[in-house]
N, C-alpha and C. Protein backbone atom coordinates (compact mmCIF):
# COMPACT_ATOMS: atom_id res chain seq x y z
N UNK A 1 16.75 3.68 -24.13
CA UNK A 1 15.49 3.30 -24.74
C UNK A 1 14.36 3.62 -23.76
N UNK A 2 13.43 4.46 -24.32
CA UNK A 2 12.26 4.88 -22.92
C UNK A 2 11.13 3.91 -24.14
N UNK A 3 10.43 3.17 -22.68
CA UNK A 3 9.39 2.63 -22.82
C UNK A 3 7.88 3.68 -23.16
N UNK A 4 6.93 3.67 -24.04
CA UNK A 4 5.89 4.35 -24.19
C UNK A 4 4.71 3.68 -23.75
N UNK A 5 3.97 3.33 -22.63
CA UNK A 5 2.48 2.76 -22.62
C UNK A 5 1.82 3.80 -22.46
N UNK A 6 0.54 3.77 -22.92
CA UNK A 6 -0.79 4.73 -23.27
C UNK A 6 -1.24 4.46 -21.50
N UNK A 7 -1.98 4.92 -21.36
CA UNK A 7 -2.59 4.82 -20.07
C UNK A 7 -3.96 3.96 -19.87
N UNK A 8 -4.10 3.92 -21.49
CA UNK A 8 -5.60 3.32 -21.70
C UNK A 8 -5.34 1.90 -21.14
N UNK A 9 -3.89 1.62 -21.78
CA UNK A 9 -3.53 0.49 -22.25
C UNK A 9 -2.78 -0.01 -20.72
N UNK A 10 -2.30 0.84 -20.11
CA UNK A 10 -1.91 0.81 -18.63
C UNK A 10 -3.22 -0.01 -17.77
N UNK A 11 -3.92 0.76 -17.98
CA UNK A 11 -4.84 0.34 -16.88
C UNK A 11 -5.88 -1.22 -17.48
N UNK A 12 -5.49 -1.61 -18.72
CA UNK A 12 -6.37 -2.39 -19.45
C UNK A 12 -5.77 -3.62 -19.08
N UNK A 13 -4.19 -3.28 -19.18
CA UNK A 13 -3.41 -4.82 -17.74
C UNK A 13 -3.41 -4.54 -16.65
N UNK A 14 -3.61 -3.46 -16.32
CA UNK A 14 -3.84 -3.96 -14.64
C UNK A 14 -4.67 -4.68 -14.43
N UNK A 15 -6.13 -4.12 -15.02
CA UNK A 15 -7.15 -4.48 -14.58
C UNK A 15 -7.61 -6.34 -15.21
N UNK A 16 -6.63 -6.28 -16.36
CA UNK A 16 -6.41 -8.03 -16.16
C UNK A 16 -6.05 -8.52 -15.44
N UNK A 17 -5.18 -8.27 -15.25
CA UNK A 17 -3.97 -8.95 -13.94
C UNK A 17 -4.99 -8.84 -12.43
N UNK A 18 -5.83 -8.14 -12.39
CA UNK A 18 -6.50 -7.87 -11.16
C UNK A 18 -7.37 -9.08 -11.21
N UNK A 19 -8.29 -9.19 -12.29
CA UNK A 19 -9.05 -10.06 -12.86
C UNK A 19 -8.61 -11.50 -12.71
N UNK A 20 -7.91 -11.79 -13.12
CA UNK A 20 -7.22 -13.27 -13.34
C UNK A 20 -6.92 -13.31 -12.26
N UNK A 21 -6.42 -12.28 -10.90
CA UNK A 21 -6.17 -12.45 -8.98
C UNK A 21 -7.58 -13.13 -9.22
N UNK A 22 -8.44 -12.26 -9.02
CA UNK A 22 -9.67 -13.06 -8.62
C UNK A 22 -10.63 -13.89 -9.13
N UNK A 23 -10.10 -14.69 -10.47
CA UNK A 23 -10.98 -15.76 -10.82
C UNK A 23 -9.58 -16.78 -10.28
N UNK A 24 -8.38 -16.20 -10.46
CA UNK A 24 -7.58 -17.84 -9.31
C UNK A 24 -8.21 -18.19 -7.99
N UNK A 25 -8.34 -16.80 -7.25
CA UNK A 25 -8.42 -17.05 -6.02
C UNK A 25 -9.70 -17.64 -5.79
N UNK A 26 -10.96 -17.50 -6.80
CA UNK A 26 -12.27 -17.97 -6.38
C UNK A 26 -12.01 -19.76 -7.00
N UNK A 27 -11.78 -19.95 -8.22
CA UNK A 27 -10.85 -21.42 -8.34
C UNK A 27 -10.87 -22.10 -6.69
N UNK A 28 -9.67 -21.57 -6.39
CA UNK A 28 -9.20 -21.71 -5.25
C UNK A 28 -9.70 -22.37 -4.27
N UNK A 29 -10.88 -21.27 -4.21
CA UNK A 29 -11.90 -22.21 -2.85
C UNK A 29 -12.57 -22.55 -3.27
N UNK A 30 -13.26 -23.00 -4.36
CA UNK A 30 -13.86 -23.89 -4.71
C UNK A 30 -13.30 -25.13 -5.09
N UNK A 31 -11.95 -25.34 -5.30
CA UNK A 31 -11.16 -26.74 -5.20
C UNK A 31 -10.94 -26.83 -3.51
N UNK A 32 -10.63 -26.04 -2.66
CA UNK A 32 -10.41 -26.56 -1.14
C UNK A 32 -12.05 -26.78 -0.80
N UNK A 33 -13.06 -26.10 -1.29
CA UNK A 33 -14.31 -26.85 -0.55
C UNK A 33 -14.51 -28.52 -1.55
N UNK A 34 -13.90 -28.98 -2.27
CA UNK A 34 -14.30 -29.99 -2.70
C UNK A 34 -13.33 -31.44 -2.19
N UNK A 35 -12.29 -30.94 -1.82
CA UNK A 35 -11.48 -31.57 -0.93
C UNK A 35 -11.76 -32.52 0.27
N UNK A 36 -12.01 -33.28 0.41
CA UNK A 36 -12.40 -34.03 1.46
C UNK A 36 -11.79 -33.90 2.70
N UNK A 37 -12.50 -34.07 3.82
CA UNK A 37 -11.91 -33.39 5.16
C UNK A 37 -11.71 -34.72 5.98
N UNK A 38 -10.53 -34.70 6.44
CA UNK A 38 -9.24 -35.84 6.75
C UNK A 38 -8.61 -36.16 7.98
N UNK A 39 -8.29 -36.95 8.52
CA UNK A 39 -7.64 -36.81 10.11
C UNK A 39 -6.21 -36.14 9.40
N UNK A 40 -5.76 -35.57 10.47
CA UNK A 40 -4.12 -35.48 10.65
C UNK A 40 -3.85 -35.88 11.78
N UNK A 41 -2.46 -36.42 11.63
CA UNK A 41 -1.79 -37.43 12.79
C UNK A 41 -0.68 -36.57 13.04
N UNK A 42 -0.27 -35.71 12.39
CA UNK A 42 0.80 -35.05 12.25
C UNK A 42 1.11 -33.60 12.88
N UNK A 43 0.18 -32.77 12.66
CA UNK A 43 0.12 -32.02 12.86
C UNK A 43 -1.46 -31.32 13.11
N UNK A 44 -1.99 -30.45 14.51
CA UNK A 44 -3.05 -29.91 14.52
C UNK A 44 -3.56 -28.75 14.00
N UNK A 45 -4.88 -28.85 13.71
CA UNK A 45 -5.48 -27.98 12.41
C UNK A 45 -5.49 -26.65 13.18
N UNK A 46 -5.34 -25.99 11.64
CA UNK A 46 -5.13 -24.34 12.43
C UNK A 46 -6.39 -23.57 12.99
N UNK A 47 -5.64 -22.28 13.51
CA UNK A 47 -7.55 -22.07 14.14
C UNK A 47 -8.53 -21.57 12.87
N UNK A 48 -7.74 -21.28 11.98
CA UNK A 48 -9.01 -21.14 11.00
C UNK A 48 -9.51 -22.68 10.61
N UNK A 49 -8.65 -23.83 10.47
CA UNK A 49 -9.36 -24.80 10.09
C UNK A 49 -10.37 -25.20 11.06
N UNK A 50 -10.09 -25.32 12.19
CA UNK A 50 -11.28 -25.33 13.42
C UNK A 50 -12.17 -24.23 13.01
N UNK A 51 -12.19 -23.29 12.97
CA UNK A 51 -13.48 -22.33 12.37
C UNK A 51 -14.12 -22.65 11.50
N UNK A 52 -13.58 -22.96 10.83
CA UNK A 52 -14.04 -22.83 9.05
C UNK A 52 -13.85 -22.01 8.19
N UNK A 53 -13.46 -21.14 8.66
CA UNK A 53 -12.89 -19.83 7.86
C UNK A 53 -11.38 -19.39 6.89
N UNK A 54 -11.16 -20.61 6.65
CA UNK A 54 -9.76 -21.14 5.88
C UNK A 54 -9.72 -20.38 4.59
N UNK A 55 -11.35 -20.37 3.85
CA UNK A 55 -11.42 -20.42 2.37
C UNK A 55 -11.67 -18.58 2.73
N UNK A 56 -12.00 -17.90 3.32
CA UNK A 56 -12.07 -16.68 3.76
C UNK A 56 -10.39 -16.28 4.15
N UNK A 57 -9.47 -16.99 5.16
CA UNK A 57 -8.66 -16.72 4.94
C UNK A 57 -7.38 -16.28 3.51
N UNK A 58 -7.57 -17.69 3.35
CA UNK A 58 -6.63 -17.71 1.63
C UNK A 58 -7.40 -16.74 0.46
N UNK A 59 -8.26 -16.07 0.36
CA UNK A 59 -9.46 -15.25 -0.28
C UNK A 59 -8.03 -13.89 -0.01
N UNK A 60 -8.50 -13.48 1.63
CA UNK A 60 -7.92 -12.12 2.02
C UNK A 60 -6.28 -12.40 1.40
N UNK A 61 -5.37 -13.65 1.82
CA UNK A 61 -4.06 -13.57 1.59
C UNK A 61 -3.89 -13.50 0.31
N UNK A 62 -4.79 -13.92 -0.59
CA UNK A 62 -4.50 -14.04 -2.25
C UNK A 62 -4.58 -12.69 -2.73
N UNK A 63 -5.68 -12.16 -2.43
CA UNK A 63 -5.78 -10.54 -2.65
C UNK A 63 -4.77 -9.50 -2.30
N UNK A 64 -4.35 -9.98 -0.44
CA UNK A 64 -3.39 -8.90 -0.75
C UNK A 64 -2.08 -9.00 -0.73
N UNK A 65 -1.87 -10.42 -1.51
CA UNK A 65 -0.29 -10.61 -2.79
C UNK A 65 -0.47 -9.75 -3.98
N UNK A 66 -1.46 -9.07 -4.72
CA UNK A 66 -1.97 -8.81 -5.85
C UNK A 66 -0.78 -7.49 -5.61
N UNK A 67 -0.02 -7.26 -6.24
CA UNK A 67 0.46 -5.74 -6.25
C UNK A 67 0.52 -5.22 -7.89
């Protein structure tokens, strides 16, 4: 059985699937900036959490899971 997709139609899910990457990933940091910022007893914050650059991090890692 050979599968037939159009190309129109090829690129019309990718480019969903690309889409829906980046309205999760913006979601995303906008639920971790609303998060309230917390001691840990447990374990020390990473160096992006000392930066601030966390929501920049998980941004780049979400993107390039997208395959």
């Amino acid at each position: 059985m050979k599968l037939s997709i159009a190309k129109g139609e090829l690129l019309k899910n990718t480019l969903k699937i690309i889409l829906i990457g980046i309205i999760t990933t913006i979601s995303r940091i906008i639920g971790q900036f609303l998060i309230p910022a917390g001691e840990q007893s447990i374990l020390e914050p990473s160096a992006f959490a000392i930066s601030g650059t966390m929501p920049l991090a998980f941004t780049i890692y979400g993107i390039s899971r997208i395959r």
